[in-house]
C-alpha atoms as a PDB file:
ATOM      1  CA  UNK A   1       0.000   0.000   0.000  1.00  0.00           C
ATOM      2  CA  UNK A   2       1.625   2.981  -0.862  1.00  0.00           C
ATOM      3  CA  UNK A   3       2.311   5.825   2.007  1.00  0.00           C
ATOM      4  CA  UNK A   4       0.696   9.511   2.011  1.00  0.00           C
ATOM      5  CA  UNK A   5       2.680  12.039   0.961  1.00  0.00           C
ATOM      6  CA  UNK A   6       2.853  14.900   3.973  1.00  0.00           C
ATOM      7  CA  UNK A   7       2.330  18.769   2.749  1.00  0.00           C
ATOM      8  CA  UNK A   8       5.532  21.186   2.426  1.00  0.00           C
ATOM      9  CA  UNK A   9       4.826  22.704   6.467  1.00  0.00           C
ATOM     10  CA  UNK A  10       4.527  19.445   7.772  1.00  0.00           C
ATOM     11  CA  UNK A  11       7.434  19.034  10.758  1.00  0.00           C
ATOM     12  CA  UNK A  12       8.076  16.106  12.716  1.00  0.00           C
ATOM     13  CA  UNK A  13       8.817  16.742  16.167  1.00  0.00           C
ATOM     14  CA  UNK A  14      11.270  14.295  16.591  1.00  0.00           C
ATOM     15  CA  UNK A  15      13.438  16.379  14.598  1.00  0.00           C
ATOM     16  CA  UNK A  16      13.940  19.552  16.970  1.00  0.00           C
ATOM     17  CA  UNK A  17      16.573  17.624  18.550  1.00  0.00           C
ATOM     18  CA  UNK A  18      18.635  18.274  15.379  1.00  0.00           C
ATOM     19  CA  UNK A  19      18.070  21.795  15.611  1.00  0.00           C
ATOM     20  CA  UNK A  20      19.667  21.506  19.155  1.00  0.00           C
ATOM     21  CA  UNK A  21      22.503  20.253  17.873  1.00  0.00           C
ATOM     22  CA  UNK A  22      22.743  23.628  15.146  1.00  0.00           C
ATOM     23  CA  UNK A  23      22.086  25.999  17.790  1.00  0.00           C
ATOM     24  CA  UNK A  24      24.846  24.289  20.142  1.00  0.00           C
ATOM     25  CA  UNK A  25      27.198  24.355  17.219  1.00  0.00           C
ATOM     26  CA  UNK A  26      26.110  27.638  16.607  1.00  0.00           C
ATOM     27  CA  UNK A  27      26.815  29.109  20.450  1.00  0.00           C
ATOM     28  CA  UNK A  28      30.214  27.112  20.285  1.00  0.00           C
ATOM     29  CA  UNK A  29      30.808  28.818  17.361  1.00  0.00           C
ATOM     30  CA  UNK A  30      29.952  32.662  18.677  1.00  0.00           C
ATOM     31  CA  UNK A  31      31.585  32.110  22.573  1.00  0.00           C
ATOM     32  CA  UNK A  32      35.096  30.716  20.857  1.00  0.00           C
ATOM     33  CA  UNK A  33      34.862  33.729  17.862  1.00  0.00           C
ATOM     34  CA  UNK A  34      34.154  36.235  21.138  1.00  0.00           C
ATOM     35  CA  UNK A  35      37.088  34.189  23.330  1.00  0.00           C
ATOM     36  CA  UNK A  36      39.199  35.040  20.196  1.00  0.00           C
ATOM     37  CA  UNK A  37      38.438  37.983  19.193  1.00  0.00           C
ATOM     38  CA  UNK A  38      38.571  39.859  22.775  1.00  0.00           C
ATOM     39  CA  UNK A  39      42.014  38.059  24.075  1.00  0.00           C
ATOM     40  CA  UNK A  40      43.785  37.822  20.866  1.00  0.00           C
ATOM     41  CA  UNK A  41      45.838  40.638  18.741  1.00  0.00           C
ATOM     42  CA  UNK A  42      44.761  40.872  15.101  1.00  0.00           C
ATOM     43  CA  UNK A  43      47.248  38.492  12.848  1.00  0.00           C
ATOM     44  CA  UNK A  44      49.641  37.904  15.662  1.00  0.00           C
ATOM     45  CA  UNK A  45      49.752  34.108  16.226  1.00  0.00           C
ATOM     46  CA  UNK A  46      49.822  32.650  19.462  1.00  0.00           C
ATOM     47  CA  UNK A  47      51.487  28.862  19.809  1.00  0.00           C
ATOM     48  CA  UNK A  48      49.089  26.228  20.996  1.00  0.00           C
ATOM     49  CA  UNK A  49      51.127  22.743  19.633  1.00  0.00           C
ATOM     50  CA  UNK A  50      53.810  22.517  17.274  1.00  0.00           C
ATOM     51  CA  UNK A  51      51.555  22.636  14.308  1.00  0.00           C
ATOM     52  CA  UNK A  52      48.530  24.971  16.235  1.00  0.00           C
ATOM     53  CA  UNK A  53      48.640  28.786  16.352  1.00  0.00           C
ATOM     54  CA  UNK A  54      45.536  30.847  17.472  1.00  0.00           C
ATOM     55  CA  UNK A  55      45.462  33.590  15.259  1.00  0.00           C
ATOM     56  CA  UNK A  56      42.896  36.151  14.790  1.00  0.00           C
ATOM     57  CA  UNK A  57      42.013  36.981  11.228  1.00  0.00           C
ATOM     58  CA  UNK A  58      39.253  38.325   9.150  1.00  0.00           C
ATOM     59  CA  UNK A  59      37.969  36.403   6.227  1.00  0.00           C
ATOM     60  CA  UNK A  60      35.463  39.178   3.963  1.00  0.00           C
ATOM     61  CA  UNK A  61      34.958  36.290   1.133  1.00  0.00           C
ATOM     62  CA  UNK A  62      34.146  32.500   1.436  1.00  0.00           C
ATOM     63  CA  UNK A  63      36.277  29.517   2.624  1.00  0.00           C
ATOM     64  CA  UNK A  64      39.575  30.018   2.686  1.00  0.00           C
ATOM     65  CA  UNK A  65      39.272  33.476   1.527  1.00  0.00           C
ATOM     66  CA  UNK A  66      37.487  32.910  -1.767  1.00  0.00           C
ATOM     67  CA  UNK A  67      36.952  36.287  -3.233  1.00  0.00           C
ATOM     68  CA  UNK A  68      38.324  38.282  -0.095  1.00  0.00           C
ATOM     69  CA  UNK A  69      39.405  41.245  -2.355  1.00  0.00           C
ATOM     70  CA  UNK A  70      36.594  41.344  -4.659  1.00  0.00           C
ATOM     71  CA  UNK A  71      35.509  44.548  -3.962  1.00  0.00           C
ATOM     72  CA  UNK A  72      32.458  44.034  -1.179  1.00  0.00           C
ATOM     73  CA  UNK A  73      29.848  42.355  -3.618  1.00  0.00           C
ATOM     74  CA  UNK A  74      30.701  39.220  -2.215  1.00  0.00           C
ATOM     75  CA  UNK A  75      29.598  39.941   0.920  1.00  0.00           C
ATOM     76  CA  UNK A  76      25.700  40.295   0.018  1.00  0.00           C
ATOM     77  CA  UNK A  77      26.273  37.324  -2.535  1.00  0.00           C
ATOM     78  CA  UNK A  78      27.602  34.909   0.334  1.00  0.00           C
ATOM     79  CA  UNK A  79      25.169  37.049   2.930  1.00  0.00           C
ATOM     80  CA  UNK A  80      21.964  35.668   0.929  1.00  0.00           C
ATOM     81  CA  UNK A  81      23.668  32.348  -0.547  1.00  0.00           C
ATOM     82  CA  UNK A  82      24.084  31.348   3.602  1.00  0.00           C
ATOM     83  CA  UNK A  83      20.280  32.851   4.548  1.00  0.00           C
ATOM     84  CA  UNK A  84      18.818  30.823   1.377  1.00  0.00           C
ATOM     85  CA  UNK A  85      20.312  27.531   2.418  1.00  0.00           C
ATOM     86  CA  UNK A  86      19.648  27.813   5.984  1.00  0.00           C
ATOM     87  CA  UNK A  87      15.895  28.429   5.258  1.00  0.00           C
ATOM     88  CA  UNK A  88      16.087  25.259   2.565  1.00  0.00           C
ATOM     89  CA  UNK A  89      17.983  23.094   5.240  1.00  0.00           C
ATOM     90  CA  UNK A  90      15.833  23.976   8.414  1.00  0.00           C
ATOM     91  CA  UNK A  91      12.940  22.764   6.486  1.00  0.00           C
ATOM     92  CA  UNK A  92      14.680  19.688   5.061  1.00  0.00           C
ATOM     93  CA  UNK A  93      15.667  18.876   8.399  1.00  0.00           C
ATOM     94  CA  UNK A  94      12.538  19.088   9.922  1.00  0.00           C
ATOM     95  CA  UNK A  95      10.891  16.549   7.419  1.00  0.00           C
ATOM     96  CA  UNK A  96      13.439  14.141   8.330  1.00  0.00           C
ATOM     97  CA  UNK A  97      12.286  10.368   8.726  1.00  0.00           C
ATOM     98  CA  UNK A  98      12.927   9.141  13.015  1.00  0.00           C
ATOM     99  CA  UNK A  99      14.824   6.454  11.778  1.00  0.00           C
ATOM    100  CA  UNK A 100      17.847   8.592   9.829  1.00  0.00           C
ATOM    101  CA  UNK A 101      20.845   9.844  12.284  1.00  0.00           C
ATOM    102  CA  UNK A 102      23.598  10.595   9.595  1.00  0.00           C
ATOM    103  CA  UNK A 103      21.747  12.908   7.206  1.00  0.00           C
ATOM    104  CA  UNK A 104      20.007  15.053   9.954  1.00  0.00           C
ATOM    105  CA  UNK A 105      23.173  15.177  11.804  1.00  0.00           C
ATOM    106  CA  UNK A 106      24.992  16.315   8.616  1.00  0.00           C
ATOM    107  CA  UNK A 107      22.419  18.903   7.816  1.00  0.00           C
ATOM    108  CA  UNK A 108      22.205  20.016  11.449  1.00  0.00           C
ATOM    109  CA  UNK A 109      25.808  20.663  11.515  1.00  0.00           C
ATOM    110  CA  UNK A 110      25.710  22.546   8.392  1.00  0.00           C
ATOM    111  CA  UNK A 111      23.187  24.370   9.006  1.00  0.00           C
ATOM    112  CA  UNK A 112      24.907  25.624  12.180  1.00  0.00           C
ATOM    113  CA  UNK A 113      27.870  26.210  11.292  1.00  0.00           C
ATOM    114  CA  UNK A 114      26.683  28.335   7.774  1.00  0.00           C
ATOM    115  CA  UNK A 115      24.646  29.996  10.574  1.00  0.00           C
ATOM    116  CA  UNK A 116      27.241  30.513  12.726  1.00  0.00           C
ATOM    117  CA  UNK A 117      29.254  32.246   9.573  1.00  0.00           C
ATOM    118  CA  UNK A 118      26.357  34.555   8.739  1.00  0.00           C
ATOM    119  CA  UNK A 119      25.592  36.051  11.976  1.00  0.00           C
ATOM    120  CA  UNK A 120      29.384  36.853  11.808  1.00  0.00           C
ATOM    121  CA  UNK A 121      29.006  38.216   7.924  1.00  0.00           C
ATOM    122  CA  UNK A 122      25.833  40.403   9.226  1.00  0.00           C
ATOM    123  CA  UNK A 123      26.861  42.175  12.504  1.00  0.00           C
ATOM    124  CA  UNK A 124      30.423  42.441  11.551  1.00  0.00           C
ATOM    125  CA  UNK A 125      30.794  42.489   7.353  1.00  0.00           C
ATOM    126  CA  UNK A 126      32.866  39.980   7.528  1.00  0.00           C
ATOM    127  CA  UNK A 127      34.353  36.401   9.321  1.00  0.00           C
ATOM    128  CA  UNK A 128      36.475  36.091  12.360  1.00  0.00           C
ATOM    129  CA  UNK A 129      38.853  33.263  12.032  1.00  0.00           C
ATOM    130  CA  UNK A 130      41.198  31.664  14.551  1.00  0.00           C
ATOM    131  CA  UNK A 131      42.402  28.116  14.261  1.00  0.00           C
ATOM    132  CA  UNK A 132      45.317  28.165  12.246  1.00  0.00           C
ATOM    133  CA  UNK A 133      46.919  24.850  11.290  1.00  0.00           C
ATOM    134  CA  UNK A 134      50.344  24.467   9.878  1.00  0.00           C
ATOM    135  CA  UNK A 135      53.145  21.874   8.813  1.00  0.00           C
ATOM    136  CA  UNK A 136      56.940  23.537   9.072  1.00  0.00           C
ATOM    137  CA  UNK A 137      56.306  26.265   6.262  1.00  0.00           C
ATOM    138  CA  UNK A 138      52.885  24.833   4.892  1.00  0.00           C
ATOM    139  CA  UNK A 139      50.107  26.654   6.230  1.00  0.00           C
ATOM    140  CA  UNK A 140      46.206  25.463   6.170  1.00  0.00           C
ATOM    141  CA  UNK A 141      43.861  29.090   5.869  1.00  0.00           C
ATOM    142  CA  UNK A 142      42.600  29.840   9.181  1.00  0.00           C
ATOM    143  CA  UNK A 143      39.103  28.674  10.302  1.00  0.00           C
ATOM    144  CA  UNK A 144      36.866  28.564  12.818  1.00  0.00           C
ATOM    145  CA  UNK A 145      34.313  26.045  14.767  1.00  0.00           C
ATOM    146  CA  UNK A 146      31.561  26.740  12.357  1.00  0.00           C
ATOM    147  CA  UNK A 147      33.859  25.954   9.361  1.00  0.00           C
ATOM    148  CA  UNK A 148      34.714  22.808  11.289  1.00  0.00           C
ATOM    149  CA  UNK A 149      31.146  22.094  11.332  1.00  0.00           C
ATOM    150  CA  UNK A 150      30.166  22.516   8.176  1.00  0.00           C
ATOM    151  CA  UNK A 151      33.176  20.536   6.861  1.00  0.00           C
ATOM    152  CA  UNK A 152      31.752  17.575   9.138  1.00  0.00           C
ATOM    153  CA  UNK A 153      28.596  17.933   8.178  1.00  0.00           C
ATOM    154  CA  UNK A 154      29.434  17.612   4.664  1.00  0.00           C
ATOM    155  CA  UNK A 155      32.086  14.302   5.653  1.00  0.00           C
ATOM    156  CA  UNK A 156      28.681  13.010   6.778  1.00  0.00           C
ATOM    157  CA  UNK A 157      26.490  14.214   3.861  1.00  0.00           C
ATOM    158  CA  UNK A 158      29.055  12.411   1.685  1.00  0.00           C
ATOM    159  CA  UNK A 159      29.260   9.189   3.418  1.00  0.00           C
ATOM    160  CA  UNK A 160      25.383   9.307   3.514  1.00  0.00           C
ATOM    161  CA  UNK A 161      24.980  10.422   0.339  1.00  0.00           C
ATOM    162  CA  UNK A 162      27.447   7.369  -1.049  1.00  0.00           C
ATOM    163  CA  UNK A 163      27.457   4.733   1.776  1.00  0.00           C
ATOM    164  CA  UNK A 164      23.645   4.919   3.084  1.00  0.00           C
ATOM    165  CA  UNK A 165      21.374   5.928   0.460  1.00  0.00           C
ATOM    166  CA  UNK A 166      21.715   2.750  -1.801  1.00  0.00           C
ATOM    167  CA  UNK A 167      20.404   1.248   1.478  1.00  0.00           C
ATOM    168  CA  UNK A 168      17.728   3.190   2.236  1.00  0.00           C
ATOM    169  CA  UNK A 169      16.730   2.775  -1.450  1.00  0.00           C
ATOM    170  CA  UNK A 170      17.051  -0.702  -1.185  1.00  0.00           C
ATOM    171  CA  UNK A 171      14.921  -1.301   1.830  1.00  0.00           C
ATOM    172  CA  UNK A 172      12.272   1.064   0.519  1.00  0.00           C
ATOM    173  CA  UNK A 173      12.107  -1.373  -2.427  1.00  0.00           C
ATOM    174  CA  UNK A 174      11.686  -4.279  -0.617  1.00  0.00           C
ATOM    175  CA  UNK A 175       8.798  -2.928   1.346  1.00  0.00           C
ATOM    176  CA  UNK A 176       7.010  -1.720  -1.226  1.00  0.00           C
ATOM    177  CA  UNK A 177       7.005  -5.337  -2.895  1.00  0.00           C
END
């Protein structure tokens, strides 16, 4: 027997815990940017580990600096592109099925973490970044805990997308038969 199809609005419950987990990545996100921003010197690097500086920096583009020097029309471009998804995602994660933890988790962490990025991008015009990663003279861009996120939630998105979906697919099939 084939299942009803919900309307657009329709939310399950269930699924506010994965908005927990944006928001917490989101205040994570805002309390270590504030920690760095108020005991740190602009661009002068503090040692953490032999391959971990704190360092405060401001990104005005995208990751890793993307179109930093373009001129200031990147930041409304990356302003909406970050407001559009996090409208898309909220309500994708909110339709999530109870039984999926990988994809909400990935989308929750996304979502938090682009978020995270855009309250930065609308209060202050641009991105505070402060983890900076490096190997003798080979340095990673600085980032911050909602890049981090957002690069986990798309490690998950992947290995959903590529390791769990046949699955899902599968099983769907084999109910419906």
């Amino acid at each position: 027997m084939p299942k009803t199809q919900k309307g657009l609005f329709h939310f399950y419950p269930h699924n506010l815990i994965w908005l927990g987990l944006s928001v917490l990545a989101i205040v994570l996100d805002q309390w270590t940017k504030w920690i760095a921003s108020t005991h740190l010197t602009y661009a002068d690097p503090v040692p953490v580990m032999p391959f971990l500086n704190w360092t405060l920096l401001h990104n005005y583009g995208a990751a890793f600096s993307f179109l930093s020097d373009a001129g200031g029309w990147q930041h409304y471009l990356f302003t909406g592109l970050a407001g559009i998804v996090s409208i898309i995602f909220i309500f994708w994660l909110m339709r999530m099925p109870k039984n999926m933890l990988i994809l909400p988790a990935a989308i929750a962490l996304i979502l938090g973490g682009a978020v995270g990025n855009l309250i930065d991008r609308v209060t202050l015009g641009y991105v505070v970044d402060f983890i900076h990663v490096f190997y003798q003279n080979h340095h990673f861009p600085a980032f911050n805990i909602a890049d981090s996120a957002i690069t986990l939630g798309t490690i998950l998105l992947l290995i959903d997308t590529f390791f769990l979906e046949k699955k899902r697919i599968q099983s769907a099939e084999a109910q419906n038969d």
